[in-house]
N, C-alpha and C. Protein backbone atom coordinates (compact mmCIF):
# COMPACT_ATOMS: atom_id res chain seq x y z
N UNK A 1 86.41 90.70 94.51
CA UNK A 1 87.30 90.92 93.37
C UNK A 1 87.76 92.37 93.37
N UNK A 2 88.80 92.43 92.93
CA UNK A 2 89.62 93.86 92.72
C UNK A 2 90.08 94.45 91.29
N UNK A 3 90.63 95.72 91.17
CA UNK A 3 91.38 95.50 90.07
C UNK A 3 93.17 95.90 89.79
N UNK A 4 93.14 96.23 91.46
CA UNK A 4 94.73 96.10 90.98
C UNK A 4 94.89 98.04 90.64
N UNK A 5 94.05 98.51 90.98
CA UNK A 5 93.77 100.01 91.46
C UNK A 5 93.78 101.01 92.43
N UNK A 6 94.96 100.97 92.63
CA UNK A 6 94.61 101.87 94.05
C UNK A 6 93.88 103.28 94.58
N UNK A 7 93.00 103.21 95.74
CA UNK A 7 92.03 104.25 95.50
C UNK A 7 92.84 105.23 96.98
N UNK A 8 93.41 104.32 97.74
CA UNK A 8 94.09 105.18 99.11
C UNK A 8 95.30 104.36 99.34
N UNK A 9 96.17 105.36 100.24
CA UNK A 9 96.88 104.76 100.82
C UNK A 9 96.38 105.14 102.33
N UNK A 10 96.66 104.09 102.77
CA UNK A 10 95.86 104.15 104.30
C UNK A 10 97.65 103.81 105.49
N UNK A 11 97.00 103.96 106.49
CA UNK A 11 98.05 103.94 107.40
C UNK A 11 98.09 103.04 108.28
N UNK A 12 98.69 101.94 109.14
CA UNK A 12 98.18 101.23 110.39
C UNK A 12 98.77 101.60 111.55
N UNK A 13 97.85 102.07 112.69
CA UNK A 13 97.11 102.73 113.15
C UNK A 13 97.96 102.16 114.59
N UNK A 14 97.37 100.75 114.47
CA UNK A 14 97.89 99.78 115.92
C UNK A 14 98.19 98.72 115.52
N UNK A 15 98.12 97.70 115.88
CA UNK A 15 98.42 96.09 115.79
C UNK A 15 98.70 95.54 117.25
N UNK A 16 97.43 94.84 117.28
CA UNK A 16 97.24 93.96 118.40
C UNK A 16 96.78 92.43 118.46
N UNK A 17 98.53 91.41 118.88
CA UNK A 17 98.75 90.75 118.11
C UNK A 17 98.10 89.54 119.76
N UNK A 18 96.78 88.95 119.27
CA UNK A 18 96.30 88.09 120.33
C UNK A 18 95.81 86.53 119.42
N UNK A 19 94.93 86.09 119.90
CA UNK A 19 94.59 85.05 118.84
C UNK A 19 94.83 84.93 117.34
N UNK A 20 93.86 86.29 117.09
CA UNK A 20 94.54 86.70 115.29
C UNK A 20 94.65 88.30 115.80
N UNK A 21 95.94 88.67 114.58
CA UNK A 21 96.05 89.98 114.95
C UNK A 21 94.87 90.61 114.03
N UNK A 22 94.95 91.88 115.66
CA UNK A 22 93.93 92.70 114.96
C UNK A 22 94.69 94.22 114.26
N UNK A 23 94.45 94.78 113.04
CA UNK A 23 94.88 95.87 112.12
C UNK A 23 94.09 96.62 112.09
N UNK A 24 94.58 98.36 112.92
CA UNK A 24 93.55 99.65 112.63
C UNK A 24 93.86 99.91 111.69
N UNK A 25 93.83 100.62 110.38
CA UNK A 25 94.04 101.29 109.38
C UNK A 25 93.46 102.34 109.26
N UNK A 26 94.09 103.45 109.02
CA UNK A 26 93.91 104.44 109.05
C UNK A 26 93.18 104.69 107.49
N UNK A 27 92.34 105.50 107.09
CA UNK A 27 91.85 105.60 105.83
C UNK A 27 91.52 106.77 105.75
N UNK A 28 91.32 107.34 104.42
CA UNK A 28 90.54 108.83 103.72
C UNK A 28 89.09 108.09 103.06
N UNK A 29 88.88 106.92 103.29
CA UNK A 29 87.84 106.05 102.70
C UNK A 29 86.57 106.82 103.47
N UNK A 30 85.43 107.35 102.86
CA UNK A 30 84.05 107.62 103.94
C UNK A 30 83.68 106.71 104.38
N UNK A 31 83.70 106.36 105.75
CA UNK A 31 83.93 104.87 106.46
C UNK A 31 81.94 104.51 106.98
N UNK A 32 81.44 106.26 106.41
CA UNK A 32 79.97 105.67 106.74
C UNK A 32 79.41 104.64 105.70
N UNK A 33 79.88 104.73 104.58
CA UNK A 33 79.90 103.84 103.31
C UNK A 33 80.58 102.60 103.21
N UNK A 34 81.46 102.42 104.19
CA UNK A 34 82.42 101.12 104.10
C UNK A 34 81.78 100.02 105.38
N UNK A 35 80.74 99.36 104.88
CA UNK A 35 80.07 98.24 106.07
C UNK A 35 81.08 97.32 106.68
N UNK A 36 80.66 97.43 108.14
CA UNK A 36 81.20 95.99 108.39
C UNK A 36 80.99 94.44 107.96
N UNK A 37 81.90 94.10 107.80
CA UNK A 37 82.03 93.02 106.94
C UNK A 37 82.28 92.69 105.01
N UNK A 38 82.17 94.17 104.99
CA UNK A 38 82.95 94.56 103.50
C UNK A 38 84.69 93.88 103.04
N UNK A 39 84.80 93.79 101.81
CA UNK A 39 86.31 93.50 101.95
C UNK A 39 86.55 94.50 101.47
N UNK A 40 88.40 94.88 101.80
CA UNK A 40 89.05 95.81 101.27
C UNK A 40 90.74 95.31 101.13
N UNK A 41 91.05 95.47 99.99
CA UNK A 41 92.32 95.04 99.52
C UNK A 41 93.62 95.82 100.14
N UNK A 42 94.53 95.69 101.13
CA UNK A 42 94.98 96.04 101.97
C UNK A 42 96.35 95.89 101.98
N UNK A 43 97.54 96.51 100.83
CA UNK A 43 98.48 96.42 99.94
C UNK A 43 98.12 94.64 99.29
N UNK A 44 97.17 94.13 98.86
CA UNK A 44 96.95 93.15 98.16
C UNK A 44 96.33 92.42 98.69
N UNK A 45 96.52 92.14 100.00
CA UNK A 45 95.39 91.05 100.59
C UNK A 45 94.01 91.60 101.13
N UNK A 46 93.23 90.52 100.53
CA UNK A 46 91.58 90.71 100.73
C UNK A 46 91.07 90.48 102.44
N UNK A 47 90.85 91.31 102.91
CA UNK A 47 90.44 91.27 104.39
C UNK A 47 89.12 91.90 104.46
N UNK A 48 88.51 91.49 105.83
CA UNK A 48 87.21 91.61 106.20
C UNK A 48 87.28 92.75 107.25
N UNK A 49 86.34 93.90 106.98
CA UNK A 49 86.37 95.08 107.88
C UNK A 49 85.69 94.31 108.87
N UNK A 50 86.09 94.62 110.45
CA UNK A 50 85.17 93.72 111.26
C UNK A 50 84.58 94.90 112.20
N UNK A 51 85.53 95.86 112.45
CA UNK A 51 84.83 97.30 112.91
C UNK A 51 85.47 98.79 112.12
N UNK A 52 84.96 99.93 112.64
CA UNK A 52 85.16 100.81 111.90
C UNK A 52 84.64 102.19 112.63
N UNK A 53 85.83 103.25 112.51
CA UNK A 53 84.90 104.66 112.77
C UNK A 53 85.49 105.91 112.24
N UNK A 54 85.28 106.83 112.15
CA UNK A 54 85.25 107.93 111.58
C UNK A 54 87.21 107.78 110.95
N UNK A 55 87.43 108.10 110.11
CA UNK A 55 88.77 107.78 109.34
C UNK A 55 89.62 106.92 109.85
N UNK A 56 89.04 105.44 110.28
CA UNK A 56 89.50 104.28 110.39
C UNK A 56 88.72 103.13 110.00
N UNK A 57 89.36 101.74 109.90
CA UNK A 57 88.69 100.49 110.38
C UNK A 57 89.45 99.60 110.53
N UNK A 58 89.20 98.36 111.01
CA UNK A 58 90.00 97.57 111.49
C UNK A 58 89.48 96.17 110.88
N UNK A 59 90.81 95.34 111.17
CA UNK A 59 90.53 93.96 110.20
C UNK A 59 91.39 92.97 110.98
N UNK A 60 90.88 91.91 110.79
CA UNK A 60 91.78 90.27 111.77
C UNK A 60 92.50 89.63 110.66
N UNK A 61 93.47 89.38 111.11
CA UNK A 61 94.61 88.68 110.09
C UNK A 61 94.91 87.70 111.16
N UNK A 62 94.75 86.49 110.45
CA UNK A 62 94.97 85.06 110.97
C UNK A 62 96.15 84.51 110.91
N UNK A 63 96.86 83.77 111.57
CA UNK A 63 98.12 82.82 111.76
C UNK A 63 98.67 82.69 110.35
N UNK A 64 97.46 82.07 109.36
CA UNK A 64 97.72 81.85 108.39
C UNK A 64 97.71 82.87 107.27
N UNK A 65 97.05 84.07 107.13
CA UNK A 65 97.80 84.95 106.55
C UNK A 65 99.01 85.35 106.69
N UNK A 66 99.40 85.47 108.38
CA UNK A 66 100.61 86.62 108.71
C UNK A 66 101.93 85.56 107.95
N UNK A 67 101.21 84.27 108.17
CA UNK A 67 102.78 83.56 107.34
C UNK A 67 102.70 83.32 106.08
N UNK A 68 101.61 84.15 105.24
CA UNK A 68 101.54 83.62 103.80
C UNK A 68 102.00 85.09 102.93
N UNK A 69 102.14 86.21 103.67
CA UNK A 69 101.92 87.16 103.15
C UNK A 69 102.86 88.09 103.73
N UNK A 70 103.01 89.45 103.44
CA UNK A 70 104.10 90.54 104.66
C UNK A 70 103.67 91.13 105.19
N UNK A 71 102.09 90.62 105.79
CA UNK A 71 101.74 91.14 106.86
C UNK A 71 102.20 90.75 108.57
N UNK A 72 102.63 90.14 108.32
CA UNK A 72 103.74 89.50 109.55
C UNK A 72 104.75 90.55 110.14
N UNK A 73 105.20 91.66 108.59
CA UNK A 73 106.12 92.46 109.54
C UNK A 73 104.98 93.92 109.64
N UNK A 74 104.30 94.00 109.86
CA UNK A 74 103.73 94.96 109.60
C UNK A 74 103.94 95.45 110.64
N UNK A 75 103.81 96.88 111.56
CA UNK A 75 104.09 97.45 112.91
C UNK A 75 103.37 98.65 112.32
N UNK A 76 102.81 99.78 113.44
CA UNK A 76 102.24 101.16 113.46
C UNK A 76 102.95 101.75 112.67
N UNK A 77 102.63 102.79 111.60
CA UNK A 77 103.09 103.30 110.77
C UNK A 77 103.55 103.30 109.62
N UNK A 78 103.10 102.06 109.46
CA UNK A 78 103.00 100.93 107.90
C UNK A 78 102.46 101.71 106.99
N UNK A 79 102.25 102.00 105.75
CA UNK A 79 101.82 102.82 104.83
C UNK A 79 101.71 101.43 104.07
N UNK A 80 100.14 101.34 103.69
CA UNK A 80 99.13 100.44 103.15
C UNK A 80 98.01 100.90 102.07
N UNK A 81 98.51 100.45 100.88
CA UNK A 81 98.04 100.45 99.35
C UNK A 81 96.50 99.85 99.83
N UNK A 82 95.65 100.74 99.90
CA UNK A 82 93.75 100.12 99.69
C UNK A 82 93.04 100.61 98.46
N UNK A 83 92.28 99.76 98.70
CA UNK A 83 91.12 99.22 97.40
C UNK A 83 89.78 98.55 97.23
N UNK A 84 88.83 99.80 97.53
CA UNK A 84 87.28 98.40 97.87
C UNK A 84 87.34 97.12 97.38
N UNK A 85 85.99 96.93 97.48
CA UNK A 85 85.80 95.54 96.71
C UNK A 85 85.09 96.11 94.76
N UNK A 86 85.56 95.70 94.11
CA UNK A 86 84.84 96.04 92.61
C UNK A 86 83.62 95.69 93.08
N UNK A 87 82.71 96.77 91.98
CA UNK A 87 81.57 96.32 92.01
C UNK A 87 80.88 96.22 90.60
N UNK A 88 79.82 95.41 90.47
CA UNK A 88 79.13 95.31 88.92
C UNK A 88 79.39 96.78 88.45
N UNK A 89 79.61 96.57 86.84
CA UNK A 89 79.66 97.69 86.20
C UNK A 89 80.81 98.80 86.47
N UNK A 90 81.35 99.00 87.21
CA UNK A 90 82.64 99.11 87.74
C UNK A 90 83.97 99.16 86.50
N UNK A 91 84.69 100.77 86.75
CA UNK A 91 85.64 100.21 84.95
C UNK A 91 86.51 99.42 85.75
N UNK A 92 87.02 98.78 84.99
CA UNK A 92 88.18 97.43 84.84
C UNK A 92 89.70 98.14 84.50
N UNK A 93 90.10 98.74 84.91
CA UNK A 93 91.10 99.87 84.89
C UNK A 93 92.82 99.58 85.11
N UNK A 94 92.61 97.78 85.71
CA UNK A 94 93.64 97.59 86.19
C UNK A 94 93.80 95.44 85.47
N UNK A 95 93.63 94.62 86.31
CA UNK A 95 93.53 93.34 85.79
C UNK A 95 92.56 92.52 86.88
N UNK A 96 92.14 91.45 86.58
CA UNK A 96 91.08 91.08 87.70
C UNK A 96 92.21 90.35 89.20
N UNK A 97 91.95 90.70 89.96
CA UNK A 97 92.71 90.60 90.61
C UNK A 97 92.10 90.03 91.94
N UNK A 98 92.04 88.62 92.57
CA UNK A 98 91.11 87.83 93.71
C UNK A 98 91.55 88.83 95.34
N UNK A 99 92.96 89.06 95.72
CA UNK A 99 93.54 89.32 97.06
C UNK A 99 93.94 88.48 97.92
N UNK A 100 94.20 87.29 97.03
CA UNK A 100 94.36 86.22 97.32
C UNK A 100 95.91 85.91 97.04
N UNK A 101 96.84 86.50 97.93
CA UNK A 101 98.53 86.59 97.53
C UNK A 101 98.88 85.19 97.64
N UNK A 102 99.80 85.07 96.56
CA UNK A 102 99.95 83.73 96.43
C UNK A 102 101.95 83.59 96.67
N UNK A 103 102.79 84.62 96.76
CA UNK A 103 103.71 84.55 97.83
C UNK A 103 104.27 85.66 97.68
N UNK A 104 105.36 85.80 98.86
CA UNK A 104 105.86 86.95 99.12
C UNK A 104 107.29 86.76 98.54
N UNK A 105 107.43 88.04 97.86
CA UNK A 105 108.54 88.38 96.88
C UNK A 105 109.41 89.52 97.72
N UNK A 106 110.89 89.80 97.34
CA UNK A 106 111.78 90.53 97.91
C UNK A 106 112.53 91.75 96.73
N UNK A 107 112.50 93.04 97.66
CA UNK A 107 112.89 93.85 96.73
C UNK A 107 114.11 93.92 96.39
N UNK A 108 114.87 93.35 95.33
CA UNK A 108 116.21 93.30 95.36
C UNK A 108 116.90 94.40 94.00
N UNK A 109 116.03 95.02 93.29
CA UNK A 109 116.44 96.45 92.84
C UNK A 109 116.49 97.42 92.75
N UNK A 110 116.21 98.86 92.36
CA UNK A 110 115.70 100.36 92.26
C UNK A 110 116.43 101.12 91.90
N UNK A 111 116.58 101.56 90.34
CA UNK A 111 116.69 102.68 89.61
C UNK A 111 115.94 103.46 88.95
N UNK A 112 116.23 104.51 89.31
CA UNK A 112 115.54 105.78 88.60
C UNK A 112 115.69 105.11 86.48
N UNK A 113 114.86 105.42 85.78
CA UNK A 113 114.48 105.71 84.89
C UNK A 113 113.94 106.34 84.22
N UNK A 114 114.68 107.41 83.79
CA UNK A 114 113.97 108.49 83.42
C UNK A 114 113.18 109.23 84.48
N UNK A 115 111.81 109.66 84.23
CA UNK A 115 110.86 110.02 85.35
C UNK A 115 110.74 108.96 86.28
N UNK A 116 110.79 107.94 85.65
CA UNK A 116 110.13 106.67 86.04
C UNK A 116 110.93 106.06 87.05
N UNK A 117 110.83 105.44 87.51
CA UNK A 117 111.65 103.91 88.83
C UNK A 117 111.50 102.75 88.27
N UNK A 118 112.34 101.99 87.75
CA UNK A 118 112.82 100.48 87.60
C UNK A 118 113.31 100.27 88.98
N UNK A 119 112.05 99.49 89.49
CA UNK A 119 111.95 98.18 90.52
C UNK A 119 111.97 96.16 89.62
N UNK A 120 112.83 96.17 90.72
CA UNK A 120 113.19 94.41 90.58
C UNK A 120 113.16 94.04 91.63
N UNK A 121 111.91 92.70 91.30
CA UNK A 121 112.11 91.63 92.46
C UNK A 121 112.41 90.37 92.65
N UNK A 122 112.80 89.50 93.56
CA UNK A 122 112.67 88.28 93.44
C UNK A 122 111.31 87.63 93.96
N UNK A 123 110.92 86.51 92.77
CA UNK A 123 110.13 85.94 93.38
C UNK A 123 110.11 84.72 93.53
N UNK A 124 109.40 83.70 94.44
CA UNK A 124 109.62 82.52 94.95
C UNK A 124 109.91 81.56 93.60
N UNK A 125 110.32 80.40 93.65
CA UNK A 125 110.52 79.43 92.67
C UNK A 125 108.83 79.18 92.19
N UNK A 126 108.09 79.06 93.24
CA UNK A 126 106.72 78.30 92.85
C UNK A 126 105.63 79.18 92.22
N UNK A 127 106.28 80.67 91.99
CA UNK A 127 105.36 81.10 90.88
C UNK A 127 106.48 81.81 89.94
N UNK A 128 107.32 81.60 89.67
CA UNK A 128 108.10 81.64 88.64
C UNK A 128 107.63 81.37 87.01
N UNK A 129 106.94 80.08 87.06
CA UNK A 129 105.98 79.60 85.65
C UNK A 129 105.42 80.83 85.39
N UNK A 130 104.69 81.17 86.46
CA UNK A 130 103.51 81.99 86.05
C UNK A 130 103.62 83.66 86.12
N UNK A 131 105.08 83.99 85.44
CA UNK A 131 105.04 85.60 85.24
C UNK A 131 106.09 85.92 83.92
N UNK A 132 105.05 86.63 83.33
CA UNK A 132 105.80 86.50 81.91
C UNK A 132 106.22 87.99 81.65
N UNK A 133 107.05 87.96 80.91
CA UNK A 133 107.15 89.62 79.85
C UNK A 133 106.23 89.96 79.77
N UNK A 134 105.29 90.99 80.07
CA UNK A 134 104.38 92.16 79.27
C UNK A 134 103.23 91.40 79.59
N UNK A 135 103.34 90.32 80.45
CA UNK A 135 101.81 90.07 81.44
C UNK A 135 101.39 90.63 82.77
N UNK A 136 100.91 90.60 83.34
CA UNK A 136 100.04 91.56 84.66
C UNK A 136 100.75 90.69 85.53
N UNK A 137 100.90 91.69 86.82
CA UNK A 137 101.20 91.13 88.26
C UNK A 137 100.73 92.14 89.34
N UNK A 138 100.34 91.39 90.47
CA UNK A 138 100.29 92.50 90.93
C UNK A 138 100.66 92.43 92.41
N UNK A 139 101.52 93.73 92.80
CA UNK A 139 102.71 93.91 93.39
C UNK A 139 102.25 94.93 94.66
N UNK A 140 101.80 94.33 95.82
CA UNK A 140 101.19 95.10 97.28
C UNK A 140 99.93 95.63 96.69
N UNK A 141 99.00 94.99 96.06
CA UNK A 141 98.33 95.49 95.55
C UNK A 141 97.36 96.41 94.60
N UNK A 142 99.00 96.53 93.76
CA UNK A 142 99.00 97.64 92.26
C UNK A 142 98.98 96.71 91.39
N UNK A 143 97.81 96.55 90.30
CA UNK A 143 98.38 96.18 89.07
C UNK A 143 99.39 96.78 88.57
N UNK A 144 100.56 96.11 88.00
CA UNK A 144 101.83 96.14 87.08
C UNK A 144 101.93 95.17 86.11
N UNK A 145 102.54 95.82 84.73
CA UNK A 145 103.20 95.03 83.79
C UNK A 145 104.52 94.63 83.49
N UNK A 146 104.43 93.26 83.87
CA UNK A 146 105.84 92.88 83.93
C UNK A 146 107.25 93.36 82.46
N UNK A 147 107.88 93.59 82.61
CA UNK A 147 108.74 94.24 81.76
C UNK A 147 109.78 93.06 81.06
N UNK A 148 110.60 92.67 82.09
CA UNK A 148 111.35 91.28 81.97
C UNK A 148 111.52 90.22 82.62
N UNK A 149 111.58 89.19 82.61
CA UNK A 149 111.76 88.02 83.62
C UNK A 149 113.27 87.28 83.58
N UNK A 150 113.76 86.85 84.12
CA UNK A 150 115.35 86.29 83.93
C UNK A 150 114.97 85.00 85.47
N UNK A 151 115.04 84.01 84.87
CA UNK A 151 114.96 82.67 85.93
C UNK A 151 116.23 82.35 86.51
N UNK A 152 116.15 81.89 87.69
CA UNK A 152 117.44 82.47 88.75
C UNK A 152 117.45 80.80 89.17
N UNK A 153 118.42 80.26 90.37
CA UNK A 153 117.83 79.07 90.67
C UNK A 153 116.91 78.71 91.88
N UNK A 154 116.53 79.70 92.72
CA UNK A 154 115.71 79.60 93.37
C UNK A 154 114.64 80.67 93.21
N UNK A 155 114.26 81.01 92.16
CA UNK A 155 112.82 81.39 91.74
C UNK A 155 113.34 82.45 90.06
N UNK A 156 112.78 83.83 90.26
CA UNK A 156 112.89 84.24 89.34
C UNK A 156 113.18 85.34 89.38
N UNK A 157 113.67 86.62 88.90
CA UNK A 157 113.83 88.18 88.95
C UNK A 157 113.01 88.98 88.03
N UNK A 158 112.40 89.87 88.01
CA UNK A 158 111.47 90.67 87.13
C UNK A 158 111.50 91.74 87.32
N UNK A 159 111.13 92.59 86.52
CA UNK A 159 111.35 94.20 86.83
C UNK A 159 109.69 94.77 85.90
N UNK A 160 109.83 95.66 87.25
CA UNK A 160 108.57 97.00 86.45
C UNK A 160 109.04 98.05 86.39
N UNK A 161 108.49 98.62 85.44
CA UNK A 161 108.17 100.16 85.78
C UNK A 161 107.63 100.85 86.38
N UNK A 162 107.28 101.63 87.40
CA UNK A 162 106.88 102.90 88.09
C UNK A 162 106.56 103.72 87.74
N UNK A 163 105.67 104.50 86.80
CA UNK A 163 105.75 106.04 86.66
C UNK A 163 105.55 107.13 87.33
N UNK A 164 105.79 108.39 87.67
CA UNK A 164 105.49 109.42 88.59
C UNK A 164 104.26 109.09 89.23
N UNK A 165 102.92 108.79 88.64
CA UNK A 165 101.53 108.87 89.04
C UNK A 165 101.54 107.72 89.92
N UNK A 166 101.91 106.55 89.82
CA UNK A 166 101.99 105.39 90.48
C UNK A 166 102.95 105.85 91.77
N UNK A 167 104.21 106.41 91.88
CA UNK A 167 105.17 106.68 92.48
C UNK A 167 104.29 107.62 93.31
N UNK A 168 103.26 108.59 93.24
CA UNK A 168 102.77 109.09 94.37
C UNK A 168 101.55 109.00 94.92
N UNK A 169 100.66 107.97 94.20
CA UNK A 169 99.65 107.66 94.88
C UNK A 169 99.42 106.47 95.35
N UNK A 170 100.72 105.29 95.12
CA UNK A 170 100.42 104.70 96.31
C UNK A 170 101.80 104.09 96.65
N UNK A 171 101.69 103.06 97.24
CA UNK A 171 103.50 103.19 98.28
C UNK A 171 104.39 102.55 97.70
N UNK A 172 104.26 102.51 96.22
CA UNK A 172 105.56 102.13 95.92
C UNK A 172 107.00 103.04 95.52
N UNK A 173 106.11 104.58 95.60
CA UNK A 173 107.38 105.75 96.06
C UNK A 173 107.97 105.10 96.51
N UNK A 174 107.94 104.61 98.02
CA UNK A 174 108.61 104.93 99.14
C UNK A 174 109.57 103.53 99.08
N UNK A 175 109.43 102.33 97.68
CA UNK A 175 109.85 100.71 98.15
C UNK A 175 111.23 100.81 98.43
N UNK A 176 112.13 100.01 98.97
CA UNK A 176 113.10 99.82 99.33
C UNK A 176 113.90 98.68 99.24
N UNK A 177 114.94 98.41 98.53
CA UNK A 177 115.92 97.24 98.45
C UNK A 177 115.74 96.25 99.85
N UNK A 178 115.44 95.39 99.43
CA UNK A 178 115.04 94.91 100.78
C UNK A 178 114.15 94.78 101.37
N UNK A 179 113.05 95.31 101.27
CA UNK A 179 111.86 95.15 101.27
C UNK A 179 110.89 93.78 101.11
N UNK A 180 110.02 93.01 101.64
CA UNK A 180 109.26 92.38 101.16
C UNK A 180 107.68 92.73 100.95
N UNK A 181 107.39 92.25 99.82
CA UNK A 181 106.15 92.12 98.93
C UNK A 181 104.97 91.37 98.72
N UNK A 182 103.90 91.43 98.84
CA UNK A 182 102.94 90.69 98.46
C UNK A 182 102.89 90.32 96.80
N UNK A 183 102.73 88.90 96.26
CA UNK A 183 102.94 89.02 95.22
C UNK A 183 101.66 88.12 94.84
N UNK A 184 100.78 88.51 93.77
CA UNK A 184 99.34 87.39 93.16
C UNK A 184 99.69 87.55 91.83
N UNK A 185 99.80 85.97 91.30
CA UNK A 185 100.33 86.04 89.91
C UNK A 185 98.75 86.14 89.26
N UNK A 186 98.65 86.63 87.37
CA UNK A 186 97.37 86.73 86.87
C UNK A 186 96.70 85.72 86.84
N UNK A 187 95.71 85.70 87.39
CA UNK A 187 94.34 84.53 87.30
C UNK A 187 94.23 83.82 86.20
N UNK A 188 94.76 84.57 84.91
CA UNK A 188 94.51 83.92 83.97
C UNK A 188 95.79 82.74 83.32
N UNK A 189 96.87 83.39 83.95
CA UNK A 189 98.30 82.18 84.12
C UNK A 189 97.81 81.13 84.56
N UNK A 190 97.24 81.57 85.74
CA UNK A 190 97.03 80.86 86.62
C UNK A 190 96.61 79.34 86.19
N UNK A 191 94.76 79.55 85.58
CA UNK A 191 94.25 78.44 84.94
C UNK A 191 94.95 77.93 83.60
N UNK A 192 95.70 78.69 82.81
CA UNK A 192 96.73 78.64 81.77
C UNK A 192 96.77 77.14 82.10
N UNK A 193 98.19 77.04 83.07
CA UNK A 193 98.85 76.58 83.91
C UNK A 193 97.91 75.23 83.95
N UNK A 194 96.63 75.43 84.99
CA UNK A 194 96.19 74.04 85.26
C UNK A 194 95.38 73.59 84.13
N UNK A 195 94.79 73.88 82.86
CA UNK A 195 95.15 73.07 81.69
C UNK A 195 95.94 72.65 81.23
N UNK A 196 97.13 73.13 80.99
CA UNK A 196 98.35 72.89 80.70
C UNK A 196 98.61 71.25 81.42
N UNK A 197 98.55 71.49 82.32
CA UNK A 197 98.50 70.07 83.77
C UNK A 197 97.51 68.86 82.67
N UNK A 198 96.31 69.58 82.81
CA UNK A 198 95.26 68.50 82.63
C UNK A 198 95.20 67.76 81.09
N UNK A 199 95.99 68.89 80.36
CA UNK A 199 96.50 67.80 78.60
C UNK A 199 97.22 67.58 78.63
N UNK A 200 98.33 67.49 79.89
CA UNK A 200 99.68 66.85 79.38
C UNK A 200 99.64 65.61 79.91
C-alpha cells in the first residue's frame, strides 16, 4: 500500500526488453535499506525490487503490465515519481492508494494558474463512473484532487491543480500535452461502485 506521496523522483537508467522487461532506476533512495523484493511505487505502479546497488535498483515489468500501464513507452531517461511501500503507523498524508493502475489516461491540457498549473486529462470510458469533483485520484503516482469532471463520449475530461511544491518535487513539472498517464481511481469509488452493483 501507498499513499499517493512522493518521496523521489528517480531516473531509468536502462531498459532491457527480453522475456519481461527489465527497469534500472536510478534513485536518491538509501538502497542499503531498500531489500530485495520490497515494493516501490514507480510513477504509480507497484513493482518488485529484484536487484539493487549503490543509487540504483532494478525491477521486471511483465507483458501484462507494459500493456496495462505507460510503462510500455518508457526508454533511458524517463523521469519516474517513487514511493516505498507504507508502513504501520506511517502518516497517511496522501489517500490509500494499492499501485494497482487501473488505466492509462492522456494529457490533453496545461495552463498556468496563477502559481499553480491546471492540468487536464482524458480518461478511459471504463473509469469515468469512478472520478468525481473534489474526490482523490491518483495521477503517475501523486495523490490529486480532482477539481472538475465533464463526460465526453469516449470516457471523461478532468482537471487538477498543481501547486509549485508538487510542480518540483515530482514530474509533473515537466507533463506535457500529449503525454500518457498512469491513472488508479480511489479504492473507495471503487467498492462504492460494486455495492452499488450488488443492491441494484
Amino acid at each position: 500500500m501507498f499513499t499517493g506521496i512522493v518521496t523521489d523522483v528517480g531516473r531509468v537508467r536502462s531498459v532491457e526488453r527480453r522475456g519481461d522487461t527489465r527497469l534500472v532506476i536510478e534513485t536518491h533512495f538509501d538502497t542499503d535499506h531498500l531489500e530485495v523484493g520490497a515494493s516501490v511505487a514507480c510513477s504509480g505502479v507497484c513493482l518488485t525490487v529484484v536487484d539493487k546497488g549503490a543509487g540504483w535498483f532494478a525491477v521486471d515489468a511483465s507483458a501484462e503490465t507494459l500493456g496495462a500501464t505507460a510503462l510500455g513507452h518508457w526508454d533511458a531517461g524517463q523521469a519516474v515519481n517513487l514511493e516505498r511501500a507504507l508502513k504501520v503507523g506511517d502518516e497517511l498524508g496522501g489517500h490509500i492508494v494499492t499501485g494497482h493502475v487501473d488505466g492509462v489516461g492522456e494529457v490533453v491540457g496545461h495552463a498556468p494558474e496563477g502559481d499553480s498549473v491546471r492540468l487536464t486529462a482524458l480518461a478511459p470510458k471504463t473509469l469515468a463512473p469512478y472520478i468525481a469533483r473534489k474526490g482523490s485520484i491518483t495521477w503517475d503516482g501523486v495523490s490529486l484532487t480532482v477539481n472538475e469532471v465533464e463526460d465526453t463520449d469516449n470516457g471523461c475530461r478532468f482537471g487538477v491543480n498543481i501547486v509549485p511544491h508538487t510542480q518540483a518535487e515530482t514530474t509533473l513539472g515537466g507533463t506535457r500535452v500529449g503525454d500518457p498517464i498512469n491513472l488508479e481511481i480511489d479504492i473507495l469509488a471503487r467498492y462504492v461502485a460494486r455495492l452499488k452493483d450488488l443492491n441494484a
